[in-house]
N, C-alpha and C. Protein backbone atom coordinates (compact mmCIF):
# COMPACT_ATOMS: atom_id res chain seq x y z
N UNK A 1 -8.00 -19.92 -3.98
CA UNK A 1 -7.66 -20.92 -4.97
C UNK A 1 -6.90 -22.06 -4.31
N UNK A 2 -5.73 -22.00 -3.60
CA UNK A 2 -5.58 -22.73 -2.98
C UNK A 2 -6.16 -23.44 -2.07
N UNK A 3 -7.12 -22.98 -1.38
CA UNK A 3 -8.05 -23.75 -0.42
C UNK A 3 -8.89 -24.42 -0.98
N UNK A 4 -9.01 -24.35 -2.43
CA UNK A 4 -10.05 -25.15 -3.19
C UNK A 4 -8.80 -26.26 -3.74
N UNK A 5 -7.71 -26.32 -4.04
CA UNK A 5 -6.96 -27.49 -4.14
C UNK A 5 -6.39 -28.17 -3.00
N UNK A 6 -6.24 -27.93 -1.96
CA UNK A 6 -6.24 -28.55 -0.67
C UNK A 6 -7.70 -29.84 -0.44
N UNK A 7 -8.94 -28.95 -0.76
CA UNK A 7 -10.36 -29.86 -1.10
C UNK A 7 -10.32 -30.55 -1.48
N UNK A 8 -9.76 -30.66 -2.40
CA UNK A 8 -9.73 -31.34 -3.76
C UNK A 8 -8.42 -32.49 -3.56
N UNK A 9 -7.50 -32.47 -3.14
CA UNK A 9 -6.40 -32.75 -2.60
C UNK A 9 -6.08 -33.46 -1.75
N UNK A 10 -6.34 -34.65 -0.94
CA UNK A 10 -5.51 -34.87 0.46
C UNK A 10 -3.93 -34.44 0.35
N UNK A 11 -3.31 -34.60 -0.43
CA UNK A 11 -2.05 -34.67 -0.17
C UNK A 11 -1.26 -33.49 -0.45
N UNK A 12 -2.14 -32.44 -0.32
CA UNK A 12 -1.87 -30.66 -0.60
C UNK A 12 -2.11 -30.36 0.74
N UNK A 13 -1.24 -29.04 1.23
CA UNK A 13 -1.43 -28.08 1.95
C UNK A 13 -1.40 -27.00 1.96
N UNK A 14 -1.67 -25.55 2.50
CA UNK A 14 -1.50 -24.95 2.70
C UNK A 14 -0.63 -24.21 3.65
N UNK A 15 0.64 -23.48 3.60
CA UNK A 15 1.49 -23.29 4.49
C UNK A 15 1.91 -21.77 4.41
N UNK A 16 2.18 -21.34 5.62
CA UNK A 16 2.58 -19.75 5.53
C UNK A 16 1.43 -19.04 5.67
N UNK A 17 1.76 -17.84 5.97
CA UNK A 17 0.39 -16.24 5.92
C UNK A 17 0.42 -16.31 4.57
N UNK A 18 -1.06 -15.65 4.37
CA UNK A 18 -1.86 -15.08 3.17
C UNK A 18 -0.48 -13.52 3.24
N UNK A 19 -0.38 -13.54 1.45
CA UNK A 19 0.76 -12.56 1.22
C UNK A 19 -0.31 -11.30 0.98
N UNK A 20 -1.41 -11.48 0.10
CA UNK A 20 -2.60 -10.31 0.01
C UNK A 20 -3.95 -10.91 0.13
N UNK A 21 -5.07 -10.33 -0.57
CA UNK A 21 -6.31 -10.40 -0.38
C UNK A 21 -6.60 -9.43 -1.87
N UNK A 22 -7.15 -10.50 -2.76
CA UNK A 22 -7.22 -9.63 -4.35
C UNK A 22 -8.40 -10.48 -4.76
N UNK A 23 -9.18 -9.40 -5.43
CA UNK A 23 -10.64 -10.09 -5.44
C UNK A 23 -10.07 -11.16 -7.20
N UNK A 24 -10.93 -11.80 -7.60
CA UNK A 24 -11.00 -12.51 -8.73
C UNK A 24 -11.61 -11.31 -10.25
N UNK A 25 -11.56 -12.37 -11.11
CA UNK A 25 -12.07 -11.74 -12.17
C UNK A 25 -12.18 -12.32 -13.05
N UNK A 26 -13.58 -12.56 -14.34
CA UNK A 26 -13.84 -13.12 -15.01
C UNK A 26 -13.95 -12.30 -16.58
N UNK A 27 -12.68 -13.12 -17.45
CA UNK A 27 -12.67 -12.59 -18.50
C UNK A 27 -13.66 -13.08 -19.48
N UNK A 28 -14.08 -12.28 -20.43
CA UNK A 28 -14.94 -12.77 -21.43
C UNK A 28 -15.28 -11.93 -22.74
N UNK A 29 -15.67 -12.58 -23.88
CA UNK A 29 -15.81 -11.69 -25.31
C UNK A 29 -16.70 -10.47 -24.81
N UNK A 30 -16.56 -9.30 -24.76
CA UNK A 30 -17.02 -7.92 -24.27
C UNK A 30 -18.29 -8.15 -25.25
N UNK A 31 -18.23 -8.81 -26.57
CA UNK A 31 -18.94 -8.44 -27.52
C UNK A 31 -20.16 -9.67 -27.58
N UNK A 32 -20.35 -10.36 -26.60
CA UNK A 32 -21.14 -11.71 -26.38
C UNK A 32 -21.75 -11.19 -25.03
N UNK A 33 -22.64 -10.26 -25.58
CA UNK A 33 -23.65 -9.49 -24.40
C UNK A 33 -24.31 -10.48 -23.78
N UNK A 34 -25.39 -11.38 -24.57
CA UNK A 34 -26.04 -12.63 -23.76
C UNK A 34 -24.63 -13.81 -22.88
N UNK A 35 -23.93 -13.77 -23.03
CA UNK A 35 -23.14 -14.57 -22.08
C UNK A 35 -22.68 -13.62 -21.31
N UNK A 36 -22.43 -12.43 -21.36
CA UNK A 36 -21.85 -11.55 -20.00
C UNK A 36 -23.01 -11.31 -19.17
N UNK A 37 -24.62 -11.26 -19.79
CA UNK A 37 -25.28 -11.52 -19.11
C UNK A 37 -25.86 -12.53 -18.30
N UNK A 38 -25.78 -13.37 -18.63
CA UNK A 38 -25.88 -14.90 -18.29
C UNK A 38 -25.32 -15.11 -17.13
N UNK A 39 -23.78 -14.78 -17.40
CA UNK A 39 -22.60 -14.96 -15.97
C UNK A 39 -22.97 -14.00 -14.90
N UNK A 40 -23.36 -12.57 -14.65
CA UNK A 40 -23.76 -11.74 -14.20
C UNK A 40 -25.30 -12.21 -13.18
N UNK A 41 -26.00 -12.89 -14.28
CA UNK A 41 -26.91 -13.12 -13.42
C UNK A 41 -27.02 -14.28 -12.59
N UNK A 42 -26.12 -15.30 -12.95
CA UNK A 42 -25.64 -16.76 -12.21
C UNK A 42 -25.01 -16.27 -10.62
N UNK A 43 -23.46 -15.43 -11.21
CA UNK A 43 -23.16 -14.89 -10.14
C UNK A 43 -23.84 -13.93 -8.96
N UNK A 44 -25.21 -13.18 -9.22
CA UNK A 44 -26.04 -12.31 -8.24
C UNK A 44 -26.68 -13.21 -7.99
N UNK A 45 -27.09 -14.18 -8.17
CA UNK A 45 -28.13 -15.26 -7.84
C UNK A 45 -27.32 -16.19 -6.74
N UNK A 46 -25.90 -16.58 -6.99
CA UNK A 46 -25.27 -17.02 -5.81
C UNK A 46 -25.00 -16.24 -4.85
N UNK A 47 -24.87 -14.79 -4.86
CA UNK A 47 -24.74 -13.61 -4.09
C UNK A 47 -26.02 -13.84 -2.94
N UNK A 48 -27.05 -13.74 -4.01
CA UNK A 48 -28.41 -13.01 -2.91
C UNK A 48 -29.04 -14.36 -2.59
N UNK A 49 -28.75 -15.64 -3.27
CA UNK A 49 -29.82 -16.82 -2.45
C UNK A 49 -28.80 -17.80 -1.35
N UNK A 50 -28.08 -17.57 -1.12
CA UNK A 50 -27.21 -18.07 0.10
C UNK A 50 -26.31 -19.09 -0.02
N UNK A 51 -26.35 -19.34 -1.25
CA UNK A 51 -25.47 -20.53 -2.19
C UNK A 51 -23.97 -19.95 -2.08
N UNK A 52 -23.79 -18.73 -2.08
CA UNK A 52 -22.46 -18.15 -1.55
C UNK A 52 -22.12 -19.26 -0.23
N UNK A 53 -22.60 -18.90 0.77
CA UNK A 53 -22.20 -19.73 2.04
C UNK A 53 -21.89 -20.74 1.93
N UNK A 54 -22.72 -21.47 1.26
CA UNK A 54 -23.13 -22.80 1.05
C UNK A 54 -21.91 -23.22 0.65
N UNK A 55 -21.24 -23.14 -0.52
CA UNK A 55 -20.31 -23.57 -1.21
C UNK A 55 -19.09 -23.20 -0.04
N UNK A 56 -18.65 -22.32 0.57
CA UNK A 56 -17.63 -21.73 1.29
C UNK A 56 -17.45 -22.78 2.22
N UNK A 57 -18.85 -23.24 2.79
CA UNK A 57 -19.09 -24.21 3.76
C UNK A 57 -18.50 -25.59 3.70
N UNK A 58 -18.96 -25.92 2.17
CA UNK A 58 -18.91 -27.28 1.76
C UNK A 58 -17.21 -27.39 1.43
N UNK A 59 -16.67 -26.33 0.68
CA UNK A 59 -15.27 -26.88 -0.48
C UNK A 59 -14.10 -25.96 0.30
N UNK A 60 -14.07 -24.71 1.25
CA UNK A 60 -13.51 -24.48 2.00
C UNK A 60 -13.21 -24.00 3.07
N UNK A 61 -13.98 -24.55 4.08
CA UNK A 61 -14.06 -24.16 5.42
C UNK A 61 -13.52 -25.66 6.14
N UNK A 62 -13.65 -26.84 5.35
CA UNK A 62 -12.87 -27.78 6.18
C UNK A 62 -11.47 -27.95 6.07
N UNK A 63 -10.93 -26.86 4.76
CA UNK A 63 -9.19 -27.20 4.52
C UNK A 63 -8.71 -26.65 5.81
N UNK A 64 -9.29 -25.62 6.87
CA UNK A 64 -8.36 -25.21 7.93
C UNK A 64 -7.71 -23.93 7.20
N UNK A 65 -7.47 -23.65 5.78
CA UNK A 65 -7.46 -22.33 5.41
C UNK A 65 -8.14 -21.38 5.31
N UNK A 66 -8.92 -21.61 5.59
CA UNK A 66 -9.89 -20.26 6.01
C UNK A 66 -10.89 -20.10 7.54
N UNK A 67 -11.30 -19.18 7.70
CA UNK A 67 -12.00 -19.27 8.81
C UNK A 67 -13.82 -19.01 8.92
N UNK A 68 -14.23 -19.61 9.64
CA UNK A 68 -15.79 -18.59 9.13
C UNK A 68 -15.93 -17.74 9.56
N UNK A 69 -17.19 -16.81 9.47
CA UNK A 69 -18.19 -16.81 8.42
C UNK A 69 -17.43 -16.92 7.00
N UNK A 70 -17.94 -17.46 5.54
CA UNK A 70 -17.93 -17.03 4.57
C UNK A 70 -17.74 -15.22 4.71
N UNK A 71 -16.95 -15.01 4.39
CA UNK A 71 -16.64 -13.26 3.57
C UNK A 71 -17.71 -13.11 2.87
N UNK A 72 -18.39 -11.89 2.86
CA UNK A 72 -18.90 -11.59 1.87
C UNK A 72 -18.29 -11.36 0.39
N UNK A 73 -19.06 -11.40 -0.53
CA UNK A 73 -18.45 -11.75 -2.16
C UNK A 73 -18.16 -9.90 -2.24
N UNK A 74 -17.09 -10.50 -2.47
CA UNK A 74 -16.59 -8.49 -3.30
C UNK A 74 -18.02 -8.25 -4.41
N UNK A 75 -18.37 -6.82 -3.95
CA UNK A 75 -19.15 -6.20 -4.77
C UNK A 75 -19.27 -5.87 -6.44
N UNK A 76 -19.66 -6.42 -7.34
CA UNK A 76 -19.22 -6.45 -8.73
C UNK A 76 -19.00 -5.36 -9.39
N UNK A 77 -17.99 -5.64 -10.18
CA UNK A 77 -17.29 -4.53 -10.98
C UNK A 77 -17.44 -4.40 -12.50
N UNK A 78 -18.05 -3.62 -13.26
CA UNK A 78 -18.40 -3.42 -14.43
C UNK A 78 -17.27 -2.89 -14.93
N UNK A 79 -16.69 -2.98 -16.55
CA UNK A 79 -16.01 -2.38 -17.14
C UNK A 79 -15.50 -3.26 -18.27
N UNK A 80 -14.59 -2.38 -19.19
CA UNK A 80 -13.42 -2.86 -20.12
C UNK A 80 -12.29 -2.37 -19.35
């Protein structure tokens, strides 16, 4: 998150070590099946067609906060 406001930013930085490494998570009405599906399939579609990289490439690999390769995307997690 921060390396995406640094992007976004000239006049932001990033300073200090990374304190952890915690994947994200997207909340949504449990009960709005076609939009949990929707998001599900947007997100595997950036997974498996290389648009993952792509973006890592473009919005944060030039802040200097991160390093390459792109990480692979944490594996998705189903539940309530």
């Amino acid at each position: 998150v921060l390396a995406g406001f640094v992007a976004q930013d000239p006049n932001t930085q990033v300073v200090g070590d990374t304190f952890t490494e915690e994947p994200y998570g997207l909340g949504m009405n449990v009960d709005d099946i076609d939009f949990v599906e929707f998001v599900n399939g947007v997100l595997e579609d950036v997974r498996s067609n290389g648009r993952w990289t792509e973006v890592y490439e473009k919005w944060l690999l030039d802040t200097g906060a991160l390093d390459p390769p792109a990480p692979e995307p944490p594996a998705a997690v189903y539940g309530r």
